[in-house]
Protein backbone atom coordinates (compact mmCIF):
# COMPACT_ATOMS: atom_id res chain seq x y z
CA UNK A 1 -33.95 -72.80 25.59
CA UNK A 2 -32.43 -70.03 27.31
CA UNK A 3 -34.10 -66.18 27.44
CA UNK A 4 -31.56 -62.95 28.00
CA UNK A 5 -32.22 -59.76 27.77
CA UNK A 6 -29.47 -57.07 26.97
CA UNK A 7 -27.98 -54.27 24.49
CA UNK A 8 -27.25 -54.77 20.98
CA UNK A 9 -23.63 -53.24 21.08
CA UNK A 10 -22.60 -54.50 17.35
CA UNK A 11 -23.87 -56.97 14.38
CA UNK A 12 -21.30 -58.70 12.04
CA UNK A 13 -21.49 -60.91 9.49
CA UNK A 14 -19.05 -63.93 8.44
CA UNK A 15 -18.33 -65.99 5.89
CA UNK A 16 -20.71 -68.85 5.43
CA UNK A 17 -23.44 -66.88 6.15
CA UNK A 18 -23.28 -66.59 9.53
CA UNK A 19 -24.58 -63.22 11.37
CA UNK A 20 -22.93 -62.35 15.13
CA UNK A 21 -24.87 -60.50 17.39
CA UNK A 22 -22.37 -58.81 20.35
CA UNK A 23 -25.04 -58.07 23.49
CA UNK A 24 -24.29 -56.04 26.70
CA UNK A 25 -26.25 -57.70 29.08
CA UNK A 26 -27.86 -56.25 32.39
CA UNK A 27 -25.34 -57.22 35.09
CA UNK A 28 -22.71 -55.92 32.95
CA UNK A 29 -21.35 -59.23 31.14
CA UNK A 30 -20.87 -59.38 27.34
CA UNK A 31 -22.05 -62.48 25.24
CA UNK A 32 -22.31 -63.33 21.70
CA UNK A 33 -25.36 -64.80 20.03
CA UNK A 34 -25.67 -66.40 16.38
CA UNK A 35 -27.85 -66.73 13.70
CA UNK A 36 -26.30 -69.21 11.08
CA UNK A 37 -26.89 -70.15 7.66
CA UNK A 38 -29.11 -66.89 6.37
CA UNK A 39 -27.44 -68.53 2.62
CA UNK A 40 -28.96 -71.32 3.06
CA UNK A 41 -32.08 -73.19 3.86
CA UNK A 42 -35.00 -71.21 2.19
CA UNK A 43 -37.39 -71.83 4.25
CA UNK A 44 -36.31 -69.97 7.42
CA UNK A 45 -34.54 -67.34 5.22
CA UNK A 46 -36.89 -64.35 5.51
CA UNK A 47 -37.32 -65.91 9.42
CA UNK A 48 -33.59 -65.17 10.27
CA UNK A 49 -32.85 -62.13 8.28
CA UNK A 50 -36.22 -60.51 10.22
CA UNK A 51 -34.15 -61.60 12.95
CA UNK A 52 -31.36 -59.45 11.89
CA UNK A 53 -33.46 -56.81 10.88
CA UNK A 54 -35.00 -56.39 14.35
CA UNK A 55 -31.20 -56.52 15.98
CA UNK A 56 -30.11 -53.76 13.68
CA UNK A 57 -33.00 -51.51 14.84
CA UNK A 58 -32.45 -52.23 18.21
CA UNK A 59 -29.08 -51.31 18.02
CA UNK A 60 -29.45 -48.37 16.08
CA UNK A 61 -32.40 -46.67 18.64
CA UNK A 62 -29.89 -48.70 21.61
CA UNK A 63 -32.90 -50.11 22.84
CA UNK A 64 -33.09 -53.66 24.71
CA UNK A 65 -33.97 -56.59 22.75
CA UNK A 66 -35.17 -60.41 24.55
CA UNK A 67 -33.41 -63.38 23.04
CA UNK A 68 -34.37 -66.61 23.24
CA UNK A 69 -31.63 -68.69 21.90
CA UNK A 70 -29.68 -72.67 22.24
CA UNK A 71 -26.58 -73.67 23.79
CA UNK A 72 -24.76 -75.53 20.87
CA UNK A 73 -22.22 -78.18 21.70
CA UNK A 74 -19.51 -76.16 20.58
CA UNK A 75 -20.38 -73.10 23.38
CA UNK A 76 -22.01 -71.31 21.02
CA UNK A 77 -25.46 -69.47 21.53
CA UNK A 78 -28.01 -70.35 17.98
CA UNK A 79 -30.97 -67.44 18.18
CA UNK A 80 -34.09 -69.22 17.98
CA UNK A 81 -36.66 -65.82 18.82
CA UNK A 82 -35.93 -61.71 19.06
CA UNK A 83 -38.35 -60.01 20.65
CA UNK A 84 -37.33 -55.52 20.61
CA UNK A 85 -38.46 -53.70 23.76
CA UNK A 86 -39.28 -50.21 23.63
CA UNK A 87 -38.02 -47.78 26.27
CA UNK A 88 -40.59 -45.08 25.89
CA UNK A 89 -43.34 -44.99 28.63
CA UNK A 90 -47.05 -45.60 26.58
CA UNK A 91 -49.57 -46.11 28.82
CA UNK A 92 -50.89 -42.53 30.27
CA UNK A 93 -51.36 -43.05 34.16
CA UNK A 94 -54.83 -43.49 35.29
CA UNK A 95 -54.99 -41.94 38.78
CA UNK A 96 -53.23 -38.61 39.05
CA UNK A 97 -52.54 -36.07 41.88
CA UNK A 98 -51.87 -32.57 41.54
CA UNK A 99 -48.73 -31.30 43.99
CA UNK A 100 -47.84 -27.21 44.13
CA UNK A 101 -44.53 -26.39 45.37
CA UNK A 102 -41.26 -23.88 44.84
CA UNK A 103 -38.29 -25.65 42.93
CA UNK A 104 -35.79 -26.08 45.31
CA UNK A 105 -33.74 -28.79 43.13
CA UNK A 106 -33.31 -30.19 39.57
CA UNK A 107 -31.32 -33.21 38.75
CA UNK A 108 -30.80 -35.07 35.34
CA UNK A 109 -29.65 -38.59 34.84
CA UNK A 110 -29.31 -41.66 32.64
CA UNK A 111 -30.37 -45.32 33.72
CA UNK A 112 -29.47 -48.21 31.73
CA UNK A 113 -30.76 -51.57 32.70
CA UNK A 114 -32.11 -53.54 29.85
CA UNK A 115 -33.66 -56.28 32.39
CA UNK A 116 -36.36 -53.79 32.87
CA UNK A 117 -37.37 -51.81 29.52
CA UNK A 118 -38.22 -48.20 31.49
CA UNK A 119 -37.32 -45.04 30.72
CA UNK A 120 -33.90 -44.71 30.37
CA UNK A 121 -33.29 -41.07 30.79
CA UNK A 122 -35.15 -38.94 33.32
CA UNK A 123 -35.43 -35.75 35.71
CA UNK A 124 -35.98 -35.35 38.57
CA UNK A 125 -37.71 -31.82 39.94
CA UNK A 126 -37.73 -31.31 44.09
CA UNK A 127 -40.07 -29.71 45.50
CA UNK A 128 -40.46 -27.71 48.76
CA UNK A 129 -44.30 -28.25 49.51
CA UNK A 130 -45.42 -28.08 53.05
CA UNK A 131 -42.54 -27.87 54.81
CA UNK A 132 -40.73 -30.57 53.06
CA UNK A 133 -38.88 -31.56 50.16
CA UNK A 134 -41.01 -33.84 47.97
CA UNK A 135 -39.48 -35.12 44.36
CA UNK A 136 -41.22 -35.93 40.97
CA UNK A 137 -39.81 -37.44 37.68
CA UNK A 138 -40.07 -36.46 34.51
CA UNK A 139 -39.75 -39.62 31.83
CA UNK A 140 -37.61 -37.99 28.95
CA UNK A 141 -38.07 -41.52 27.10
CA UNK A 142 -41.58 -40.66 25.93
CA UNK A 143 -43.36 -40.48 22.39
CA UNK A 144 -43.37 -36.74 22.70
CA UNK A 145 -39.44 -35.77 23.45
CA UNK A 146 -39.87 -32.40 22.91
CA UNK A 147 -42.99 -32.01 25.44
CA UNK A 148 -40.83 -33.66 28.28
CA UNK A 149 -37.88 -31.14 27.91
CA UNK A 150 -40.15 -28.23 27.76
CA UNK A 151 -41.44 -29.01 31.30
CA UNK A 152 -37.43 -29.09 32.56
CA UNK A 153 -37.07 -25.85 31.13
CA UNK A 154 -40.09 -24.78 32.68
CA UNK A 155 -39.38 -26.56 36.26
CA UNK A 156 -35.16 -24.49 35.28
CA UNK A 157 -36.71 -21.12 34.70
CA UNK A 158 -39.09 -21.73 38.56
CA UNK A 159 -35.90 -22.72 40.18
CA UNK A 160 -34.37 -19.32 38.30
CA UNK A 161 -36.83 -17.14 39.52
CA UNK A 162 -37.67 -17.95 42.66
CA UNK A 163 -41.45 -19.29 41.64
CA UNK A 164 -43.57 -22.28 42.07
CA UNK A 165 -44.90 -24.56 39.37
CA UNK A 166 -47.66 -27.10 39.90
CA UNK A 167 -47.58 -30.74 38.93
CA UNK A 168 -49.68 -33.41 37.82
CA UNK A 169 -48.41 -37.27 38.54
CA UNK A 170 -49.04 -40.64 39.14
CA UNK A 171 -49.55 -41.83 42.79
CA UNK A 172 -47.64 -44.58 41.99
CA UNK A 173 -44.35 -43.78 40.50
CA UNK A 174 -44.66 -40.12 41.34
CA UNK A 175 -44.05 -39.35 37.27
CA UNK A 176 -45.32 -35.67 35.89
CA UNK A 177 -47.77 -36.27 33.43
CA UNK A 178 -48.50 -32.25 33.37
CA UNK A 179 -46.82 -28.94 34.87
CA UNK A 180 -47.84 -25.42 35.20
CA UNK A 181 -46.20 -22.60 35.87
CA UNK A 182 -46.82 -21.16 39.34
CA UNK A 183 -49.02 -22.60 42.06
CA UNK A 184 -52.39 -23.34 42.71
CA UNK A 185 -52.79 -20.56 45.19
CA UNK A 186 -49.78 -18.59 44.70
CA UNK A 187 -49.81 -14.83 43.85
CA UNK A 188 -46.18 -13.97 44.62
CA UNK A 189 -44.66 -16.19 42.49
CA UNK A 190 -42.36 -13.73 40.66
CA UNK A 191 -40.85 -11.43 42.88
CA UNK A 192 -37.32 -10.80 42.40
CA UNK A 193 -34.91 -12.31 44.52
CA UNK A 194 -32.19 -10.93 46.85
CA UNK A 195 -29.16 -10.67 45.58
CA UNK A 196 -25.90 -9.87 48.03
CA UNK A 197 -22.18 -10.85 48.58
CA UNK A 198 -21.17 -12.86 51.63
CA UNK A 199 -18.54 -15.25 53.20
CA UNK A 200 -19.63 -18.98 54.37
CA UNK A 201 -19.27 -19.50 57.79
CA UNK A 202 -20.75 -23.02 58.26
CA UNK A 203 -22.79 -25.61 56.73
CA UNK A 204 -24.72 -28.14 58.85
CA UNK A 205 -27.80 -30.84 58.03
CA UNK A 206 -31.16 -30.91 59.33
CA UNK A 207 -32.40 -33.46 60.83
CA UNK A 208 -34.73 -35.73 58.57
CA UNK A 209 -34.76 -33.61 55.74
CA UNK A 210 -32.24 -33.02 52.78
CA UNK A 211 -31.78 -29.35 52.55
CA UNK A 212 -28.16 -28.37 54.07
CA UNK A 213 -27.88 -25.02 56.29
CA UNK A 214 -25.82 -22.61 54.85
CA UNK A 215 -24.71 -19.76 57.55
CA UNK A 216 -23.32 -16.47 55.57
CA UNK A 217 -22.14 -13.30 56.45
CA UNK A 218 -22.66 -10.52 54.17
CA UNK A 219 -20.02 -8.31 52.80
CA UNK A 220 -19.89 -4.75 50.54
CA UNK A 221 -20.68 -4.57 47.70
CA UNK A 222 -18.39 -3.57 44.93
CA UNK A 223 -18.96 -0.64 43.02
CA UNK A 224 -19.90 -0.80 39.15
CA UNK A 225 -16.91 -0.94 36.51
CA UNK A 226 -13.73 -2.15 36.56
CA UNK A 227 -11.03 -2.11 39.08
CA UNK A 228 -13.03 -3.64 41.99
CA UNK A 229 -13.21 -1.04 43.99
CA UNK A 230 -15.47 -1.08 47.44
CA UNK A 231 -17.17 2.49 47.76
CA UNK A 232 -16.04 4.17 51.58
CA UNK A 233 -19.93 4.12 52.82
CA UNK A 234 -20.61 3.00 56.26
CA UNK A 235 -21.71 -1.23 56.12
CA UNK A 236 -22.51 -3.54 59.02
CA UNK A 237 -22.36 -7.34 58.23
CA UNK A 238 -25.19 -9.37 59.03
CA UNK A 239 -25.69 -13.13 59.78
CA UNK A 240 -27.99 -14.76 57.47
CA UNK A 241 -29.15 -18.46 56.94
CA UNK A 242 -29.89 -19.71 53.61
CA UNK A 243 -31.21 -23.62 52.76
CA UNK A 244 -30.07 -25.62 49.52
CA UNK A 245 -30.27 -28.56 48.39
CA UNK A 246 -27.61 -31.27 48.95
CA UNK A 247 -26.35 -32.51 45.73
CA UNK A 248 -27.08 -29.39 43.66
CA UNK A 249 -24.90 -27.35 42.07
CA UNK A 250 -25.23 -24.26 43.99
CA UNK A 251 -24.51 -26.81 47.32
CA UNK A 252 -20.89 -27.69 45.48
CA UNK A 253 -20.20 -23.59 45.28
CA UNK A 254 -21.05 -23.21 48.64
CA UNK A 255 -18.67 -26.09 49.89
CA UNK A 256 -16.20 -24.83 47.76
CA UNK A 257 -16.49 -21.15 49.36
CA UNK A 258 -15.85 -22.56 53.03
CA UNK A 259 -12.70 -24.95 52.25
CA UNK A 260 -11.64 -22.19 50.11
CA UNK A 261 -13.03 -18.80 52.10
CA UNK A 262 -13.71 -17.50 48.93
CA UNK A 263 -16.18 -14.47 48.31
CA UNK A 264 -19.94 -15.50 47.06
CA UNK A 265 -22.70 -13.80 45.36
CA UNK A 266 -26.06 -15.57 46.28
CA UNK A 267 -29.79 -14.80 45.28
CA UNK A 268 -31.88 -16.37 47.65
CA UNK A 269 -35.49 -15.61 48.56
CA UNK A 270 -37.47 -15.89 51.94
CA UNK A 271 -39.89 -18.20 53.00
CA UNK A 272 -43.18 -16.76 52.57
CA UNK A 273 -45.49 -16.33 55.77
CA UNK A 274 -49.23 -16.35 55.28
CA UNK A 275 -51.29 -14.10 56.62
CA UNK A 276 -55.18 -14.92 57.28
CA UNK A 277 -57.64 -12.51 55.89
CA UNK A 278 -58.56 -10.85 59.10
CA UNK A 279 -55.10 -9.41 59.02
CA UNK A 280 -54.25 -8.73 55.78
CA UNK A 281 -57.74 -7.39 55.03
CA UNK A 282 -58.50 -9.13 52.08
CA UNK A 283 -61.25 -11.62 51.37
CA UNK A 284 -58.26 -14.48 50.88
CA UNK A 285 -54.98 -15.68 52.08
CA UNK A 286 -52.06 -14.50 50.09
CA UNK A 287 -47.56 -14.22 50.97
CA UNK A 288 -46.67 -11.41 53.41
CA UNK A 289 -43.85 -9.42 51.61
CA UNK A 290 -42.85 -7.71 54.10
CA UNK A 291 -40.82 -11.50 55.41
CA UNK A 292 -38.18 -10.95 52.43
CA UNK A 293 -35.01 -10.17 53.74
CA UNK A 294 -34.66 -7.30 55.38
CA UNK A 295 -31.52 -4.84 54.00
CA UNK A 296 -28.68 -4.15 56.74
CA UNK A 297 -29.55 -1.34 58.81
CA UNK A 298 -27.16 1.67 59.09
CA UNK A 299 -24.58 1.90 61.59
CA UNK A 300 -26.21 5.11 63.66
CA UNK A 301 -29.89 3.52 63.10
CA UNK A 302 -31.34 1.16 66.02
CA UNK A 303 -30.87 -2.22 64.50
CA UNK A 304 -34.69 -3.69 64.00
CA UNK A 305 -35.77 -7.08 65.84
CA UNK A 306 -36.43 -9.57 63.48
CA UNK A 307 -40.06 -10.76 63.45
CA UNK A 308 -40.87 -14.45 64.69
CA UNK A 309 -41.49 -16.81 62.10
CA UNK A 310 -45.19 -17.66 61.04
CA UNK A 311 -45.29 -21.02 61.79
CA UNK A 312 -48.82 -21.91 61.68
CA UNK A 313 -48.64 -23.27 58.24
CA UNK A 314 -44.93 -24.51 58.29
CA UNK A 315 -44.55 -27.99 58.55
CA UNK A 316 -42.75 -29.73 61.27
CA UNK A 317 -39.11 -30.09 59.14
CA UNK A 318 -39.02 -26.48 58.33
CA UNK A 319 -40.55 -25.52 62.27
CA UNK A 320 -37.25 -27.81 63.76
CA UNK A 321 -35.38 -25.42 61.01
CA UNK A 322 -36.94 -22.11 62.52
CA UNK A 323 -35.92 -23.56 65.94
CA UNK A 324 -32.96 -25.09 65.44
CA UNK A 325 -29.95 -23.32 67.29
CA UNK A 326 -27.74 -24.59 64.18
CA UNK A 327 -29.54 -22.89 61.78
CA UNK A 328 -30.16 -19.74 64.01
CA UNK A 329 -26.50 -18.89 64.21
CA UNK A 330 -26.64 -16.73 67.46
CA UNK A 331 -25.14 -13.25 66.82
CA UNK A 332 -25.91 -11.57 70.04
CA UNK A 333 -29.98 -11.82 70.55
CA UNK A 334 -31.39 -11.92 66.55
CA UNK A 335 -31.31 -15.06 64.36
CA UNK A 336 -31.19 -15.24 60.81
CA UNK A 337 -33.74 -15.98 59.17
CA UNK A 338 -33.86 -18.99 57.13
CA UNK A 339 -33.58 -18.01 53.22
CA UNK A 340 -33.69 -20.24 49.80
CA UNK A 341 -31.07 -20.30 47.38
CA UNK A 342 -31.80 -19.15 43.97
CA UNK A 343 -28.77 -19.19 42.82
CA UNK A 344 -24.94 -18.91 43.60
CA UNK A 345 -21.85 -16.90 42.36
CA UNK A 346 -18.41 -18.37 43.75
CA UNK A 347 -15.90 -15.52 42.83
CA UNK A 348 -12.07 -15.79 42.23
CA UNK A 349 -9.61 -14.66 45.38
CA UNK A 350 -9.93 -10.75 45.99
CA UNK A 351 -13.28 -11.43 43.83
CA UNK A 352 -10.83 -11.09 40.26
CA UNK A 353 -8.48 -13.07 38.96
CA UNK A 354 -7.05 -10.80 36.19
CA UNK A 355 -7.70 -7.16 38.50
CA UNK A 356 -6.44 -6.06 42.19
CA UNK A 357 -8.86 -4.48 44.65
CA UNK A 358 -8.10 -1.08 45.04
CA UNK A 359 -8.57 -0.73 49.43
CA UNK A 360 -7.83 3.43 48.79
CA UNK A 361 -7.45 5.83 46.28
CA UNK A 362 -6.47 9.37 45.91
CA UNK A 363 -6.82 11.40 42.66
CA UNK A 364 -7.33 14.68 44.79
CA UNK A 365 -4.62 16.62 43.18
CA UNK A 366 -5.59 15.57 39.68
CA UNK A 367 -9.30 17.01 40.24
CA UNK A 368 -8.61 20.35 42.22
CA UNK A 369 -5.37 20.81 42.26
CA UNK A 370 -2.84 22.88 45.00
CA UNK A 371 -4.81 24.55 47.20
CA UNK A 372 -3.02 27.95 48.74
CA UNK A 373 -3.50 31.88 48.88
CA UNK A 374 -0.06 32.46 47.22
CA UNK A 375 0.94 29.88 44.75
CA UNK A 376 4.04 29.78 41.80
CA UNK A 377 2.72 31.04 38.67
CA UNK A 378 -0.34 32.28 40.48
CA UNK A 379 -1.17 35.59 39.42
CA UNK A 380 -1.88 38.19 42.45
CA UNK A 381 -4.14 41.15 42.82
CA UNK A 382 -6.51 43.00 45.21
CA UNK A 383 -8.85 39.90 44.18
CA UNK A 384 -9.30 36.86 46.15
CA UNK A 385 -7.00 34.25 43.73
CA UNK A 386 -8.61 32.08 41.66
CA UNK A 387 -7.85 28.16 41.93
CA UNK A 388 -6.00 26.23 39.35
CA UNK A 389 -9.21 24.58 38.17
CA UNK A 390 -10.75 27.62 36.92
CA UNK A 391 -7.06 29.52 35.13
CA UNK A 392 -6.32 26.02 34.03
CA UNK A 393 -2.60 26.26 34.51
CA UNK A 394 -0.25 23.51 34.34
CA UNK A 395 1.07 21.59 37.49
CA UNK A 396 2.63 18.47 39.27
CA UNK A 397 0.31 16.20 40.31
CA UNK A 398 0.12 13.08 41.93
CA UNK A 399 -2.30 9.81 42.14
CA UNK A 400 -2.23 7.51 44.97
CA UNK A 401 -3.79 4.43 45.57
CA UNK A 402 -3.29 1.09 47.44
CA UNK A 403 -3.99 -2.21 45.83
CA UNK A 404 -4.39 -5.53 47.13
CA UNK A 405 -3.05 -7.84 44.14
CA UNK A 406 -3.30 -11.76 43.33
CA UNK A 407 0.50 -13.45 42.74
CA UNK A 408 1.14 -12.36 39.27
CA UNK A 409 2.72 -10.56 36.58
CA UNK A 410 0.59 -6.97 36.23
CA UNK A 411 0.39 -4.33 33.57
CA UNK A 412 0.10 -0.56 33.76
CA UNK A 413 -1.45 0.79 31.09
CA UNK A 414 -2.12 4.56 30.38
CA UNK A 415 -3.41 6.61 27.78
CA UNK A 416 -1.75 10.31 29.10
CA UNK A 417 -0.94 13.04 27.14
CA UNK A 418 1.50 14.20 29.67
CA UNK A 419 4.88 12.65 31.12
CA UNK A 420 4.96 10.50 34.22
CA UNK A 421 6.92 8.76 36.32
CA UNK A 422 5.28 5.10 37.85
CA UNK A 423 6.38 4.09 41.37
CA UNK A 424 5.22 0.73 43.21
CA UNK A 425 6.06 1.07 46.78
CA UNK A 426 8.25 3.53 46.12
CA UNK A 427 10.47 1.55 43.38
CA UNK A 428 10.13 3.31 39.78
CA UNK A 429 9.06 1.24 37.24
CA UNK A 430 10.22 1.17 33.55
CA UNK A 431 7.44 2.90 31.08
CA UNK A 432 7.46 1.32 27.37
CA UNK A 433 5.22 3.44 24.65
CA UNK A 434 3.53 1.09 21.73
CA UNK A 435 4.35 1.68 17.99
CA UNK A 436 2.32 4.65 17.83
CA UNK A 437 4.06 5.69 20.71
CA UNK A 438 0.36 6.70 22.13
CA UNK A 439 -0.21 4.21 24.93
CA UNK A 440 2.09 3.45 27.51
CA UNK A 441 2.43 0.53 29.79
CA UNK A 442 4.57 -0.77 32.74
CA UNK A 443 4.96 -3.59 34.62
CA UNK A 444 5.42 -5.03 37.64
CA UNK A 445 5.25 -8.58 39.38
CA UNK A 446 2.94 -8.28 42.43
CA UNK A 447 1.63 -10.77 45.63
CA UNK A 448 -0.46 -8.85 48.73
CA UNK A 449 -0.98 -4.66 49.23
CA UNK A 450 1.08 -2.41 47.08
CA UNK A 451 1.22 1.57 47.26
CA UNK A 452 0.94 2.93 43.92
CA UNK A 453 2.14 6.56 42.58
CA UNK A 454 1.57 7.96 39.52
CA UNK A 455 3.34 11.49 39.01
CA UNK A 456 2.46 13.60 36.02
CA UNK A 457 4.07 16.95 34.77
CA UNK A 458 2.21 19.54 33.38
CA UNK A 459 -1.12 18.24 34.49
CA UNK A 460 -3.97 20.39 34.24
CA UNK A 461 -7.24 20.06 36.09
CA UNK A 462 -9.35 19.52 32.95
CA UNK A 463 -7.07 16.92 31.43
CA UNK A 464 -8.63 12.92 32.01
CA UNK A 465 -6.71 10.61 33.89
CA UNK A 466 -6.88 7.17 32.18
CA UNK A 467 -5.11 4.07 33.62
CA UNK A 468 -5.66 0.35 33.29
CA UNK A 469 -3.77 -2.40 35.63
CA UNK A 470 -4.69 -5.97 34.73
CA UNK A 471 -2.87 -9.06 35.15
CA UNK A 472 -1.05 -11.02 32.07
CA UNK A 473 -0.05 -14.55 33.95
């Protein structure tokens, strides 16, 4: 007699009685196994249709099933024994550990290898604890289901919010029989993290450790609303060096944004230093906010040394990582300091792929108006004249602006109550008016930087200038 172990992948049932069993078998080979005659012989009737019965359960949970069966002289396999193997984990480890960390990584996979009935689905949560990145698995093939995903969502909303969770696991197999929400000496678990726009300059590998160096430069924000548009306030870049995790998602944005020099948004959050109590004043130790990122200084302030990195409590990957001249990315005398990723933005080219950036715009005319002692239709006395804003008199204005456009077909779109004329680069473009001949839209196919010119008779200063461009293809 012969034992396999595999996947029931389908039962059928023939004439003559005769009931097919179609396994899937743990190197990846296919087989089918028998059980004959369940018309006839009586006495093993209720033996062989338990037989069945167990095979149909297996296959309906797609749990592994031993077989015990004999080669007939035909080739074919007779089941003489089924034996169903569970998948879910039972036994409750007996010696635990208890590991405090900030989620740095969170993978999710399925293993299927019915030669050894373990867990079949799991997660994995990593862990930066002392300096290094340690990993833990969660067994999502338990009794309880619906206790092992609430853990991943807790161990999704740490890695979210740049906190720390504690676990509880086996010394063995390193599985999570518990997790708690922040760590067992944390007390800055929460804080927000920063948020800014950059460009990736490099990404390089630590040595004996598997979180990748990310080197950014930072970039201006833009301003709230639509359009894109980059306020004209004084900004100096900044190097800064951020760590992720190679394999995770926000690593596959960040690869993307070099090959591509694409714009990012990143929320990342320092490396706490610790201070001891004689320094901090306390009776205990506790983070040192004041290591988070500094913002960029102004151009006509003194730019401010960055402090040396606590490593007293660092292990020796992340005190290599401190050190390393990679990671440092030399811009003049500072280094950036090293930063982790909470979480990554890769934006479209010019940072929209329906709207241009707008580099400059003018609507000068439109808010004050002509500007002059001695103007047409200006009335004239003894009086110092008053502007156009304040009489509220009709005149020709113009609004200027330049846009930097993606390759594509762009609409204007305006809701005016006076006429105007529409130039790109000085070429005038045709306006169409809707059905109820209120809006009005033109068009115009556009790659690179563009002037636009709107001109608009009879424009008063207390009139609102409302304009739209978006892209249709």
């Amino acid at each position: 007699m012969t034992t396999i172990r595999g996947f029931v992948e389908a039962l059928e049932i023939s004439r003559a009685g005769q009931a097919s069993a179609f396994l899937l078998h743990g190197d990846g080979s296919r087989a089918t196994y028998t059980i004959a005659d369940l018309d006839a012989d009586p006495e093993r009737f209720n033996e062989r249709l338990s037989q069945l019965g167990l095979l149909r359960d297996a296959m309906d949970r797609a749990e592994p099933v031993e077989l015990e069966f004999d080669n007939n002289e035909d080739g074919g396999a007779a089941v003489t024994r089924v034996r169903r193997l569970t998948r879910d984990a039972l036994e409750r480890p007996r010696e635990t550990t208890r590991a405090s960390g900030q989620v740095v990584g969170l993978a999710i996979g399925i293993e299927s290898r019915p030669d050894m009935p373990e867990p079949s689905d799991w997660a994995v949560i990593a862990l930066l604890i002392g300096g290094s990145v340690e990993r833990f698995t969660i067994q999502l093939q338990t009794p309880e289901r619906s206790t092992a995903i609430a853990m991943v969502e807790i161990a999704r909303a740490a890695q979210t919010e740049g906190g720390t969770v504690t676990v509880e696991f086996d010394d063995k197999n390193r599985m999570v029989t518990s997790i708690v929400s922040g760590g067992l000496d944390d007390t800055d678990s929460g804080k927000d993290a920063d948020e800014f726009d950059a460009f990736v300059e490099e990404i390089a590998h630590g040595p004996g450790i598997d979180m990748m160096q990310v080197a950014v430069t930072t970039a201006p924000p833009f301003a709230a609303g639509d359009g894109n548009v980059v306020a004209l306030v004084a900004f100096t870049p900044e190097s800064r060096a951020l760590l992720v995790l190679r394999g995770s998602p926000e690593y596959a944005l960040f690869e993307a944004g070099l090959r591509d020099k694409l714009r990012m948004r990143v929320a990342s959050l320092a490396p706490r230093d610790r201070e001891t109590k004689e320094e901090s004043g306390g009776t205990e130790t506790r983070p040192n906010d004041a290591t988070n990122g500094a913002p960029a200084q102004p151009p006509t302030a003194v730019p401010a040394t960055p402090a040396s990195p606590d490593t007293s409590t660092a292990g020796p990957e992340v005190i290599g990582i401190l050190k390393g001249s990679r990671l440092g990315y030399d811009r003049g005398t500072e280094k950036a300091r090293p930063e982790l990723v909470r979480g990554a933005h890769l934006l479209a080219p010019l940072c929209s792929a329906a709207r241009p950036v707008w580099i400059q715009v003018n609507r000068h005319a439109l808010d004050v108006g002509p500007e002059g002692d001695c103007l047409e239709g200006l009335p004239t006395s003894d009086l110092s004249p008053r502007s156009m804003r304040e009489i509220n008199l009709p005149y020709r204005a113009e609004w200027c602006g330049v846009a930097c456009c993606n390759h594509g077909v762009y609409r204007f779109q305006f809701d005016l109550d006076v006429d105007f004329t529409v130039f790109v680069d000085d070429e005038e473009l045709c306006v169409h008016a809707d059905e109820k001949r209120h809006m009005r839209f033109a068009h115009a196919c556009l790659d690179g930087e563009h002037d636009v010119r709107v001109v608009l008779e009879s424009w008063t200063c207390r009139q609102k200038f409302v304009m739209d461009v978006y892209r249709i293809r």
